[in-house]
C-alpha atoms as a PDB file:
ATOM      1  CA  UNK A   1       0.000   0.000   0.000  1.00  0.00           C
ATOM      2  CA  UNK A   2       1.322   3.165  -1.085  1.00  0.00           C
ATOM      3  CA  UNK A   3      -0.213   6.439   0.152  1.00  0.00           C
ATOM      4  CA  UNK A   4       0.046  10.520  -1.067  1.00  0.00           C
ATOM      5  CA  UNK A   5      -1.079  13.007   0.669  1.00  0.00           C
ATOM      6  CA  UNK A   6      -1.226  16.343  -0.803  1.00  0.00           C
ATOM      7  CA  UNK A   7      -3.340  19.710  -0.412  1.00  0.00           C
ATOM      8  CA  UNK A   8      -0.999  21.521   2.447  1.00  0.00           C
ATOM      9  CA  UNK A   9       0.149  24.960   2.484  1.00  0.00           C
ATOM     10  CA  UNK A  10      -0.014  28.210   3.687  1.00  0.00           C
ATOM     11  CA  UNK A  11      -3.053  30.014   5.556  1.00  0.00           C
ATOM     12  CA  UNK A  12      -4.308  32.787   7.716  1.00  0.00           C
ATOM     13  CA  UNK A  13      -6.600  31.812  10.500  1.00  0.00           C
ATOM     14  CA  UNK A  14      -9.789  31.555  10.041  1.00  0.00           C
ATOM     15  CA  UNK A  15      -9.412  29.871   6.542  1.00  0.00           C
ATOM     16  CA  UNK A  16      -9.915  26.676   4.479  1.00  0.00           C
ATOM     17  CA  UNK A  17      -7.784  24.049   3.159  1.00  0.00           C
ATOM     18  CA  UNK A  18      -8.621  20.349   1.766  1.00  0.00           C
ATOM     19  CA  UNK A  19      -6.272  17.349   1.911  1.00  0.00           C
ATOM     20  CA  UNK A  20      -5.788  14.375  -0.047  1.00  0.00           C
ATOM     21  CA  UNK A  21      -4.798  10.808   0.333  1.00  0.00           C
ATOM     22  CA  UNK A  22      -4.376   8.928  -3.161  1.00  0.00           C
ATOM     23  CA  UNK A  23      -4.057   5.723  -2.148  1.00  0.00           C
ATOM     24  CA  UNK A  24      -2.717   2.442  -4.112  1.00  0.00           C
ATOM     25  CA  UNK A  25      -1.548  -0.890  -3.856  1.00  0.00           C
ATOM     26  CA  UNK A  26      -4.888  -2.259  -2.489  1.00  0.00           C
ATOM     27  CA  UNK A  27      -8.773  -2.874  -2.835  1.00  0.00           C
ATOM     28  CA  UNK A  28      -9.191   0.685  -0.980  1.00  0.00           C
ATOM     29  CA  UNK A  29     -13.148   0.050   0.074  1.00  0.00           C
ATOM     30  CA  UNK A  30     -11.727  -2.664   2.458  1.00  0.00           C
ATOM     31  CA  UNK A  31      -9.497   0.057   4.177  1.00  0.00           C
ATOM     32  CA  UNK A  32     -10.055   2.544   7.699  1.00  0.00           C
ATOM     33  CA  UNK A  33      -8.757   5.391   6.767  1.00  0.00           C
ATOM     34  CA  UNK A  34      -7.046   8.271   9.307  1.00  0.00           C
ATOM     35  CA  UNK A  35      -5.715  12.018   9.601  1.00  0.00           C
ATOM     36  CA  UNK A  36      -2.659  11.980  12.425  1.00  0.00           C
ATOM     37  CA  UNK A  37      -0.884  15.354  12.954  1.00  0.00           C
ATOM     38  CA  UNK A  38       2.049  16.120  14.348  1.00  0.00           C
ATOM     39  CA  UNK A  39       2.954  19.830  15.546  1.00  0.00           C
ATOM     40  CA  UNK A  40       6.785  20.767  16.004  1.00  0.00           C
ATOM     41  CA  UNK A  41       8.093  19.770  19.593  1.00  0.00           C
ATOM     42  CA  UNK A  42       4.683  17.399  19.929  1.00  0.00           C
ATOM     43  CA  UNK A  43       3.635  14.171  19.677  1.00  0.00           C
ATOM     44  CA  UNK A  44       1.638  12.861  16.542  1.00  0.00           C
ATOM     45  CA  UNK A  45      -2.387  13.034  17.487  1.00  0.00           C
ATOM     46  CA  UNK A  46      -5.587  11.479  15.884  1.00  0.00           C
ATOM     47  CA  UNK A  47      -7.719  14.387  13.755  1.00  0.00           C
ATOM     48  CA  UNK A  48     -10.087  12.322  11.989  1.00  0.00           C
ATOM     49  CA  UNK A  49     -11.147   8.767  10.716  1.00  0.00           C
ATOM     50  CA  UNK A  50     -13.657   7.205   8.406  1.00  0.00           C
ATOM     51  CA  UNK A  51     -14.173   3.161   7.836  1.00  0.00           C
ATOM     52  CA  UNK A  52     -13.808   1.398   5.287  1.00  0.00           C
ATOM     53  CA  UNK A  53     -17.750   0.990   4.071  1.00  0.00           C
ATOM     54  CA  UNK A  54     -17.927   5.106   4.907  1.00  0.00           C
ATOM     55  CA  UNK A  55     -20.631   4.549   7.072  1.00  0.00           C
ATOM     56  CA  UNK A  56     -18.976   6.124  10.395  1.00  0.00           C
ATOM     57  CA  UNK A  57     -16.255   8.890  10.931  1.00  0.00           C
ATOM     58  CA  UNK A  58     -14.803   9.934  14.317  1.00  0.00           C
ATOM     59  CA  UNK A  59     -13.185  12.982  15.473  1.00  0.00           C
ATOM     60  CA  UNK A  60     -10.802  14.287  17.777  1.00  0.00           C
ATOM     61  CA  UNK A  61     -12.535  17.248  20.332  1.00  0.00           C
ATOM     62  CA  UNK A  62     -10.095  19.638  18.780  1.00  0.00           C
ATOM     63  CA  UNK A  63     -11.113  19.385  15.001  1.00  0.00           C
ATOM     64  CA  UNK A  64     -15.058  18.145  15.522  1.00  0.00           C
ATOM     65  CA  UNK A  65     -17.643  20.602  14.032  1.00  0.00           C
ATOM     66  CA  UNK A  66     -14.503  22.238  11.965  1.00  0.00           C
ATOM     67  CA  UNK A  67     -12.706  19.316   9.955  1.00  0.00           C
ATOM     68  CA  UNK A  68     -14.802  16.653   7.815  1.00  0.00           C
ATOM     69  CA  UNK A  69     -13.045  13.227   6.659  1.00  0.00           C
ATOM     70  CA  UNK A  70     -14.484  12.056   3.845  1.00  0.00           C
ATOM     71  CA  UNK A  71     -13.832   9.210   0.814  1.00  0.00           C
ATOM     72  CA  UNK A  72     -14.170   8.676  -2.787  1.00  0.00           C
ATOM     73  CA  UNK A  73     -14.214   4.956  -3.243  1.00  0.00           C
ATOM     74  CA  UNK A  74     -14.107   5.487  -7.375  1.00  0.00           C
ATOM     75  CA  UNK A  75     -11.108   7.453  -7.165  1.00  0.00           C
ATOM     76  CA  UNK A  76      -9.347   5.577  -4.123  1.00  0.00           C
ATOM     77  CA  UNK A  77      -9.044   9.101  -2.191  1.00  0.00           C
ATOM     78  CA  UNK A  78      -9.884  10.064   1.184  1.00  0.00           C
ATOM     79  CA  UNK A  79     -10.377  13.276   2.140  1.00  0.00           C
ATOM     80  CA  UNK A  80      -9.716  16.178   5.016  1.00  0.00           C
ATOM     81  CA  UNK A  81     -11.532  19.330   4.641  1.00  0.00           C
ATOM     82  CA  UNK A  82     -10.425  22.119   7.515  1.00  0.00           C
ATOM     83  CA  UNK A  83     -12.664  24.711   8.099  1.00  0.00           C
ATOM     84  CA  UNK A  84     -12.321  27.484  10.420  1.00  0.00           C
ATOM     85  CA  UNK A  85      -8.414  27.116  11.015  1.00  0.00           C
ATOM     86  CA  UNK A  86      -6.847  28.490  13.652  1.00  0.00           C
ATOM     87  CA  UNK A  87      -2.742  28.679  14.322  1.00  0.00           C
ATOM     88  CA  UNK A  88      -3.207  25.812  16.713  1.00  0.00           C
ATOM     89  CA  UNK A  89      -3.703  23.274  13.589  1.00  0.00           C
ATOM     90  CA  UNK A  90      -0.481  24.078  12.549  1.00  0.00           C
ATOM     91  CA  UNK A  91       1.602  20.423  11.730  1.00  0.00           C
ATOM     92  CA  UNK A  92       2.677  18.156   9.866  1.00  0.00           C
ATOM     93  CA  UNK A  93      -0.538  15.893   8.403  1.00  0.00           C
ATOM     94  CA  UNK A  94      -0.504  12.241   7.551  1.00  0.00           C
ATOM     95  CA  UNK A  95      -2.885   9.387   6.467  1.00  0.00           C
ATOM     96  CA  UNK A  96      -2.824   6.334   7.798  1.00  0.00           C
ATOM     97  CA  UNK A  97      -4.497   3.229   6.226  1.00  0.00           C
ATOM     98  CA  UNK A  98      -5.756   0.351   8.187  1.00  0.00           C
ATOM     99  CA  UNK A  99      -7.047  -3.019   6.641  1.00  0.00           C
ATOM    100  CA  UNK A 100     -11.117  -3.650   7.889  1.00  0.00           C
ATOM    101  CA  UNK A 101     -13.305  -4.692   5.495  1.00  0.00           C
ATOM    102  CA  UNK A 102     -16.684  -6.424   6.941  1.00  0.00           C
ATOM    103  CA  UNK A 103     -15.583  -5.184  10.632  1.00  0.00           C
ATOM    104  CA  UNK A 104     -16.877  -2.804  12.321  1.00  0.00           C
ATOM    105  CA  UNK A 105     -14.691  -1.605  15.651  1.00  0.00           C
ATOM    106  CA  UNK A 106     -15.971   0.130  18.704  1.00  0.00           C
ATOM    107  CA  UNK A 107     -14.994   3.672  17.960  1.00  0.00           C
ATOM    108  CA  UNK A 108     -11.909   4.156  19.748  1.00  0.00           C
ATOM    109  CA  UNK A 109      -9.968   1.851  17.919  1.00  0.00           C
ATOM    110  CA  UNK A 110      -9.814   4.355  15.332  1.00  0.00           C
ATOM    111  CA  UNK A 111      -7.671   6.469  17.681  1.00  0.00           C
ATOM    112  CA  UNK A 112      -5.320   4.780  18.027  1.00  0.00           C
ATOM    113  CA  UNK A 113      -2.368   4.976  15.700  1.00  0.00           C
ATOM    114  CA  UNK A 114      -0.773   1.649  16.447  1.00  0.00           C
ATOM    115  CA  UNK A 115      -3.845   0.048  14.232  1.00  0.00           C
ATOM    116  CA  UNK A 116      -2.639   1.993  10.972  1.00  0.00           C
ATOM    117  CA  UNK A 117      -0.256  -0.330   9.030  1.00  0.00           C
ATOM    118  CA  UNK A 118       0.272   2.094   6.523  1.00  0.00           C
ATOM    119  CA  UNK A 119       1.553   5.849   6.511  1.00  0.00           C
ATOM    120  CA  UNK A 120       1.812   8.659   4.059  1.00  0.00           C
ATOM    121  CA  UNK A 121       4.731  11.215   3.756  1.00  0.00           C
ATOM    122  CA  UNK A 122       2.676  14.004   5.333  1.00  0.00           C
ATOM    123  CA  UNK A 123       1.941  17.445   4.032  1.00  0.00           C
ATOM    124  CA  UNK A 124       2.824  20.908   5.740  1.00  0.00           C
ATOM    125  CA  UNK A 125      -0.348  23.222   7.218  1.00  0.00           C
ATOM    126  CA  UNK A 126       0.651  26.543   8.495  1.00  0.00           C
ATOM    127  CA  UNK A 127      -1.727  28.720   9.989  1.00  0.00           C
ATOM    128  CA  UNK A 128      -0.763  32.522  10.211  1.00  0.00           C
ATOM    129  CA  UNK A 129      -2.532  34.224  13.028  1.00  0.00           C
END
C-alpha cells in the first residue's frame, strides 16, 4: 500500500484548506482510513477517521464541528476538509491506512495509531494568526 497526501500549504486563521490521500496498492473500500498530525516539539495526534464501508467517521474534540473526513471509493481518495483554522492546527498531516473490510470496531480503535499499518509522507499546514 502506497499512500500521497497532498493539499498543504499556507493560511491565515480563520481559513480553508482540503487534503488528499491517493491511495494504491490495495482494494481501498476494504481500508479505515485516518488524519494523524504532528505539531513541532509534539507528539503525533488522531484528527479524523472514516471506515472502510464510509458509514462512520470519528473525530478528535479539537477538530469536531470544523474538519470533515471524507472518501471517494471510485477514485481511491480520502479526504480532510479544515474549516475554520486556527494557528493551533499548525503540523505536519498524515494518512494512515488500516485493513477492515466487513468489521466494524468500537470507535476508539480508530484512535489509536498503532492500528494503521500504513503511513503517508505528510503534508505541511501553516496557519498565520
Amino acid at each position: 500500500v502506497q499512500l500521497q497526501a497532498s493539499g498543504g500549504g499556507l493560511v491565515q486563521a480563520g481559513g480553508f484548506l482540503r487534503l488528499s490521500c491517493a491511495f494504491s496498492g490495495r482494494t481501498f473500500s476494504t481500508y479505515n482510513m485516518g488524519w494523524f498530525r504532528q505539531a513541532p516539539g509534539k507528539e503525533r495526534e488522531f484528527v479524523a477517521a472514516i471506515n472502510w464501508s464510509g458509514d462512520n467517521t470519528y473525530y478528535a474534540d479539537s477538530v469536531k464541528g470544523r474538519f470533515t473526513i471524507s472518501r471517494d471509493n471510485t477514485k481511491s481518495t480520502v479526504y480532510l476538509r479544515m474549516n475554520s483554522l486556527k494557528p493551533e492546527d499548525t503540523a505536519v498531516y498524515y494518512c494512515a491506512a488500516d485493513y477492515g473490510h466487513g468489521i466494524y470496531y468500537p470507535g476508539t480503535y480508530y484512535y489509536r495509531e498503532q492500528e494503521y499499518d500504513y503511513w503517508g509522507q505528510g503534508t505541511q499546514v501553516t496557519v498565520s494568526s
